[in-house]
C-alpha atoms as a PDB file:
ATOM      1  CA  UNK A   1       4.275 -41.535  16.967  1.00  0.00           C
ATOM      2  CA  UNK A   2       5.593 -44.583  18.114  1.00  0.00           C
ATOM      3  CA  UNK A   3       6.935 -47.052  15.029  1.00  0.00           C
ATOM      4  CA  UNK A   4       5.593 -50.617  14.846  1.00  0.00           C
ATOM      5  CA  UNK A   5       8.337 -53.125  15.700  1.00  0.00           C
ATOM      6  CA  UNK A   6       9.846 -55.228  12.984  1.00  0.00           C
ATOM      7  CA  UNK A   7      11.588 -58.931  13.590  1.00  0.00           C
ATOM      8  CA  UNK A   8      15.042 -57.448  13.720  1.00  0.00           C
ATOM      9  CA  UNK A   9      16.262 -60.765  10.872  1.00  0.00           C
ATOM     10  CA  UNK A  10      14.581 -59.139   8.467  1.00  0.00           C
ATOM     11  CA  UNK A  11      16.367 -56.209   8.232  1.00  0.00           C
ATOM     12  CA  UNK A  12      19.854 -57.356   8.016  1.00  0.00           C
ATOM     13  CA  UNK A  13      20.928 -57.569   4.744  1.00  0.00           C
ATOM     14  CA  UNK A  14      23.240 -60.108   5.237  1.00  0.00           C
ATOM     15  CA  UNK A  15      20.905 -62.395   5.879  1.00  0.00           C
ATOM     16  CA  UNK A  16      19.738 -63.534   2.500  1.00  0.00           C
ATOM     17  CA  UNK A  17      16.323 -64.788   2.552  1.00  0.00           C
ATOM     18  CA  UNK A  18      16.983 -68.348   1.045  1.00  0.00           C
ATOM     19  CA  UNK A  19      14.971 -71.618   1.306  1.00  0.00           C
ATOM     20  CA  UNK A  20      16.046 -73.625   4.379  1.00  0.00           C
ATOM     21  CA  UNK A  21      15.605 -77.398   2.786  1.00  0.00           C
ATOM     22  CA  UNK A  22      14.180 -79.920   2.440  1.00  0.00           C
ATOM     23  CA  UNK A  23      11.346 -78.314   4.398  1.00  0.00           C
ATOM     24  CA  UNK A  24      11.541 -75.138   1.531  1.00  0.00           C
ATOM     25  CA  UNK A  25      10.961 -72.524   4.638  1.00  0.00           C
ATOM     26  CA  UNK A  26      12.818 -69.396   4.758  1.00  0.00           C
ATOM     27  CA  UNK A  27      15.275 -68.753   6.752  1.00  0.00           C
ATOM     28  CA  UNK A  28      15.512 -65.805   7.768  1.00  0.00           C
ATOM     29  CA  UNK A  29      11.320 -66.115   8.188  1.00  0.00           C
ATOM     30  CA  UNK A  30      10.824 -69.534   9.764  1.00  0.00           C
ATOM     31  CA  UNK A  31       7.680 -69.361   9.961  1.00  0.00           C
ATOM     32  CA  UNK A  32       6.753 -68.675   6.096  1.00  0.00           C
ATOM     33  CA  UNK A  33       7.165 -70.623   3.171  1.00  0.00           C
ATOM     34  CA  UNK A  34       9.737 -69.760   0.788  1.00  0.00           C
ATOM     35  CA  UNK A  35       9.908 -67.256  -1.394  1.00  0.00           C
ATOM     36  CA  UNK A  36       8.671 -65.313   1.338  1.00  0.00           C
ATOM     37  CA  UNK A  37       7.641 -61.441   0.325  1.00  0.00           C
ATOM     38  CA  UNK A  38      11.032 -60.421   0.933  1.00  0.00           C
ATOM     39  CA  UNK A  39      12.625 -62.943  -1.029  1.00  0.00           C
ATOM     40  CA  UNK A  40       9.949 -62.028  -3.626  1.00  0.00           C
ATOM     41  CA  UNK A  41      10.633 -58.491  -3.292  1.00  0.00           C
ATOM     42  CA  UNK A  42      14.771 -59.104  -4.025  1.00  0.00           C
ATOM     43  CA  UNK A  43      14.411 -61.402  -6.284  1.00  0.00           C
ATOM     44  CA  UNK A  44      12.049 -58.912  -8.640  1.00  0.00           C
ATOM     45  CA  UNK A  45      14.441 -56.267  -8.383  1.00  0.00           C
ATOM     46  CA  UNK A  46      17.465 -58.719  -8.431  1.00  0.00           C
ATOM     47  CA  UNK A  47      15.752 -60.067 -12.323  1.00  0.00           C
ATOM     48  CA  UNK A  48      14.051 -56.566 -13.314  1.00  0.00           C
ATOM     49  CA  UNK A  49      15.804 -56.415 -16.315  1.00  0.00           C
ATOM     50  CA  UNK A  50      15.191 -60.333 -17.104  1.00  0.00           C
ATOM     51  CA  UNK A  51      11.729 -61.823 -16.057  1.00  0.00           C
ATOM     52  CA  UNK A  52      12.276 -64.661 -18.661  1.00  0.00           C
ATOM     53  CA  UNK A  53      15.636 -65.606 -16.657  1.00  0.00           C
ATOM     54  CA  UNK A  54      13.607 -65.349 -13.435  1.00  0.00           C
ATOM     55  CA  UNK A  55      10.824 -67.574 -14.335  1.00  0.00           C
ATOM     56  CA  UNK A  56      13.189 -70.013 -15.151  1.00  0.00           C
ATOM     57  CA  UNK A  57      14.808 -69.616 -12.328  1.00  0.00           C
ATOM     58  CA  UNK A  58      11.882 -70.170 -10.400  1.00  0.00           C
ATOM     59  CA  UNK A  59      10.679 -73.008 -11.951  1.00  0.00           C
ATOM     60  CA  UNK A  60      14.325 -74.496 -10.968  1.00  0.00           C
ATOM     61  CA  UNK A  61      13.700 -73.914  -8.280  1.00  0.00           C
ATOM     62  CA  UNK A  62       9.692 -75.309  -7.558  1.00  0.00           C
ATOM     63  CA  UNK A  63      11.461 -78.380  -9.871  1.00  0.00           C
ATOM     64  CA  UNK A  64      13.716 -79.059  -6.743  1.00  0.00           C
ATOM     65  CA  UNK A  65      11.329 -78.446  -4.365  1.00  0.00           C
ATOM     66  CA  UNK A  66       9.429 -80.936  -5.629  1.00  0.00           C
ATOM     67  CA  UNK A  67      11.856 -83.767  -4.922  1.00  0.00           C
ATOM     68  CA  UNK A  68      12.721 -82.380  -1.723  1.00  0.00           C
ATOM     69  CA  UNK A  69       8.934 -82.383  -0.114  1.00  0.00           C
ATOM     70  CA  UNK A  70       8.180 -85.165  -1.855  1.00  0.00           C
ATOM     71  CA  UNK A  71      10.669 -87.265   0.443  1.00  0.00           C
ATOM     72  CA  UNK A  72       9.703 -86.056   3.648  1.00  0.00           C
ATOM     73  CA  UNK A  73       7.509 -88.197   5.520  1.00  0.00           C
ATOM     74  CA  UNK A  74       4.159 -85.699   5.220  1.00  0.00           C
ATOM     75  CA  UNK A  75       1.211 -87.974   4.366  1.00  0.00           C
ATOM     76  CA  UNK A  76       1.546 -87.763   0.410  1.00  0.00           C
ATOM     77  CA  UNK A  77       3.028 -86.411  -2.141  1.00  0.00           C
ATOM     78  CA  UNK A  78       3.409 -82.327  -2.265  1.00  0.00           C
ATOM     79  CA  UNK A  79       0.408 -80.491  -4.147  1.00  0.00           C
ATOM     80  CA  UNK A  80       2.081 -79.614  -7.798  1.00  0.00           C
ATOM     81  CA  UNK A  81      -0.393 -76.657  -8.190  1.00  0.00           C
ATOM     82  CA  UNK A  82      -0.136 -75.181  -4.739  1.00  0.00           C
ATOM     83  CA  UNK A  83       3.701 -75.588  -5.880  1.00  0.00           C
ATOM     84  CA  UNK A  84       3.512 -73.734  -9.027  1.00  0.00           C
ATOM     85  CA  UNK A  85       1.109 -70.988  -7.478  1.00  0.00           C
ATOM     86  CA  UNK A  86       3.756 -70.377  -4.871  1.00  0.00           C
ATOM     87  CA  UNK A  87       6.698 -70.167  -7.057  1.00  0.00           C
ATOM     88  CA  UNK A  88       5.288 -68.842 -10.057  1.00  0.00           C
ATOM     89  CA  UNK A  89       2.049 -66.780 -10.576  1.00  0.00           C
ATOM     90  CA  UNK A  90       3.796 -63.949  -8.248  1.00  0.00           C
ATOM     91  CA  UNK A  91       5.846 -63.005 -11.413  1.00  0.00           C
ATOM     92  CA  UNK A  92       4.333 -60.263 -12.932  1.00  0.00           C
ATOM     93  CA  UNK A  93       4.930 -60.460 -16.944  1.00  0.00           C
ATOM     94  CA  UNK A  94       6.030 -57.135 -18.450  1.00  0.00           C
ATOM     95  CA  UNK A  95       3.480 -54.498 -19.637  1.00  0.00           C
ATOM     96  CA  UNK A  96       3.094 -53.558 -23.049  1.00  0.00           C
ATOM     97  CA  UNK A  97       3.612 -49.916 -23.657  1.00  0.00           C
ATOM     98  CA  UNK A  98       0.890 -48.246 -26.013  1.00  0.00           C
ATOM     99  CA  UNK A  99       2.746 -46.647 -28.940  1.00  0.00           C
ATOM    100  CA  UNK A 100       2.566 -43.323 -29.335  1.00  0.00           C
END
């Protein structure tokens, strides 16, 4: 069976998938928005241990974002929830286990 192909970027591992600013794509996927999946992906297992530290974190990081789409010349000013939805609601909070 013949495997699918895959962009060969996204493979590398040392090619971090960071936000390429002011325009907040990534860059090792131009063509999404970061965080990307992969980005996602790392930075879950990257904070496993620490969801608190990555929500803040993220929200660093939408905070910046912010200012930085807010200057480019796009017709207005960026969309704050379409913001937080992309940098935050993909953090999964940590399930309580039942006692036994």
């Amino acid at each position: 069976m013949e495997q699918p192909q895959r962009h060969p970027a996204r493979l590398d591992p040392h090619r971090p998938h960071l936000p390429r600013r002011p325009s907040w794509r990534c860059r090792v996927c131009p063509d999404l928005d970061w965080p990307c999946p992969s980005a996602r992906l790392l930075l879950a297992v990257e904070y496993r241990r620490n969801l608190a530290g990555l929500a803040v974190y993220m929200g660093q990081q939408m905070a910046t974002a912010l200012e930085d789409l807010g200057r480019l010349d796009s017709g207005g000013p960026p969309d704050g929830n379409a913001l937080y939805e992309r940098f935050i609601t993909w953090i999964q909070r940590k399930r309580e286990l039942p006692l036994s």
